[in-house]
Protein backbone atom coordinates (compact mmCIF):
# COMPACT_ATOMS: atom_id res chain seq x y z
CA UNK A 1 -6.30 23.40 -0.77
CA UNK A 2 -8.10 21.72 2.08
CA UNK A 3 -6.85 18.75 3.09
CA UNK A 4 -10.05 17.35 3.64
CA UNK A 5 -10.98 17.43 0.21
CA UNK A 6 -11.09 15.23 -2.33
CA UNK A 7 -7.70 14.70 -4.62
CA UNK A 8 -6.24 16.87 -2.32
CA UNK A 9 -2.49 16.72 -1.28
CA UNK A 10 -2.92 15.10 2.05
CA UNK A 11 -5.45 12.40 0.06
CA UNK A 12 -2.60 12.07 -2.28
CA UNK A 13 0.10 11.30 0.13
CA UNK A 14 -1.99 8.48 1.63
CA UNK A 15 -1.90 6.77 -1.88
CA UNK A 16 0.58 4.42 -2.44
CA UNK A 17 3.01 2.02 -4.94
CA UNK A 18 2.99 -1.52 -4.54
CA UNK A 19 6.80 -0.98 -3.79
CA UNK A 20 5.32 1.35 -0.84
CA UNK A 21 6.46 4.17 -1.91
CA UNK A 22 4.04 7.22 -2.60
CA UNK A 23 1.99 7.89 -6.09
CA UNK A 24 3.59 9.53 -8.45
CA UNK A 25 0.63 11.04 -10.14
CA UNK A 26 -2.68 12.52 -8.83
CA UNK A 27 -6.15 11.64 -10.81
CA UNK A 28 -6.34 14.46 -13.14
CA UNK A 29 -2.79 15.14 -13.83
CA UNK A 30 -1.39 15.15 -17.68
CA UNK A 31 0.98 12.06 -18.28
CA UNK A 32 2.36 9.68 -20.88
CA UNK A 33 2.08 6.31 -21.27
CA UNK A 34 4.49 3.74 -22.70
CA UNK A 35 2.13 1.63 -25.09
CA UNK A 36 3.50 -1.60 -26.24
CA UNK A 37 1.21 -2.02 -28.73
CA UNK A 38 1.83 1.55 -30.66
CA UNK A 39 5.57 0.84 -29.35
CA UNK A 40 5.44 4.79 -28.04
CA UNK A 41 4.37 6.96 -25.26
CA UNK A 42 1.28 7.99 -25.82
CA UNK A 43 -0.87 11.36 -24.31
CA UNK A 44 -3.09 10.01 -21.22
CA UNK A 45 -5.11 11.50 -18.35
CA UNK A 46 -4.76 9.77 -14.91
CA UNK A 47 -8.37 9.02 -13.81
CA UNK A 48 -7.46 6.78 -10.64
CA UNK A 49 -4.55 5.91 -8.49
CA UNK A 50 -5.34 2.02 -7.19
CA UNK A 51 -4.50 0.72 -4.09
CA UNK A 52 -1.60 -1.47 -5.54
CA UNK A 53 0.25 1.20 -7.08
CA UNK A 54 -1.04 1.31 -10.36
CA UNK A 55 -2.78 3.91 -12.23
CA UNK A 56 -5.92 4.11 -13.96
CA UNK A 57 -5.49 5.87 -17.10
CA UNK A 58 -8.17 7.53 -19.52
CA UNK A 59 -6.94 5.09 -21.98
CA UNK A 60 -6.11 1.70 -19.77
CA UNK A 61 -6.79 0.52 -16.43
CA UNK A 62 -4.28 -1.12 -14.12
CA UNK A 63 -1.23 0.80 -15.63
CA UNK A 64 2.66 0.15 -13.49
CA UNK A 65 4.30 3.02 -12.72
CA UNK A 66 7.35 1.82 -14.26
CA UNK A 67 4.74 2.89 -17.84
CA UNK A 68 3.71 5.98 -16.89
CA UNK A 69 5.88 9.46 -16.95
CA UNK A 70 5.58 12.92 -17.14
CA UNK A 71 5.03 14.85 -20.91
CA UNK A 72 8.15 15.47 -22.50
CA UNK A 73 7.93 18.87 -24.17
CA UNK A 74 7.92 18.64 -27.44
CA UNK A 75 11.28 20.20 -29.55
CA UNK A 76 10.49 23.68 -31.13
CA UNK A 77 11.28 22.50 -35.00
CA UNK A 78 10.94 26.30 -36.25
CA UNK A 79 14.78 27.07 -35.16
């Protein structure tokens, strides 16, 4: 990857929480979001990490951290 780049890993550790620590998620990357008002996490896409820590999402803007995780695989029900 080249650093200079767009969305590239150096890019990405210059991003930051509001807490100060570093993003969790790059723009692109495959997440879920806890949605209060389906009371579930939800499939997302993360479009934009903001200066303040949060996360644009393909289905909200201006998302906390503290709602946003990494996919759970799913449990094989065939067994």
């Amino acid at each position: 990857i080249d650093p200079a780049s767009p969305g590239s890993a150096a890019e990405f550790k210059a991003e930051a929480r509001a807490d100060g620590q570093p993003a969790d998620f790059r723009p692109g990357e495959f997440v879920e979001y806890h949605s209060a008002t389906a009371g579930r996490w939800i499939p997302a896409k993360v479009i934009k990490v903001n200066p303040g820590g949060t996360y644009n999402l393909d289905c909200k803007p201006e998302v906390p951290h503290e709602k946003v995780r990494r996919p759970v695989p799913k449990e094989d029900s065939s067994t």
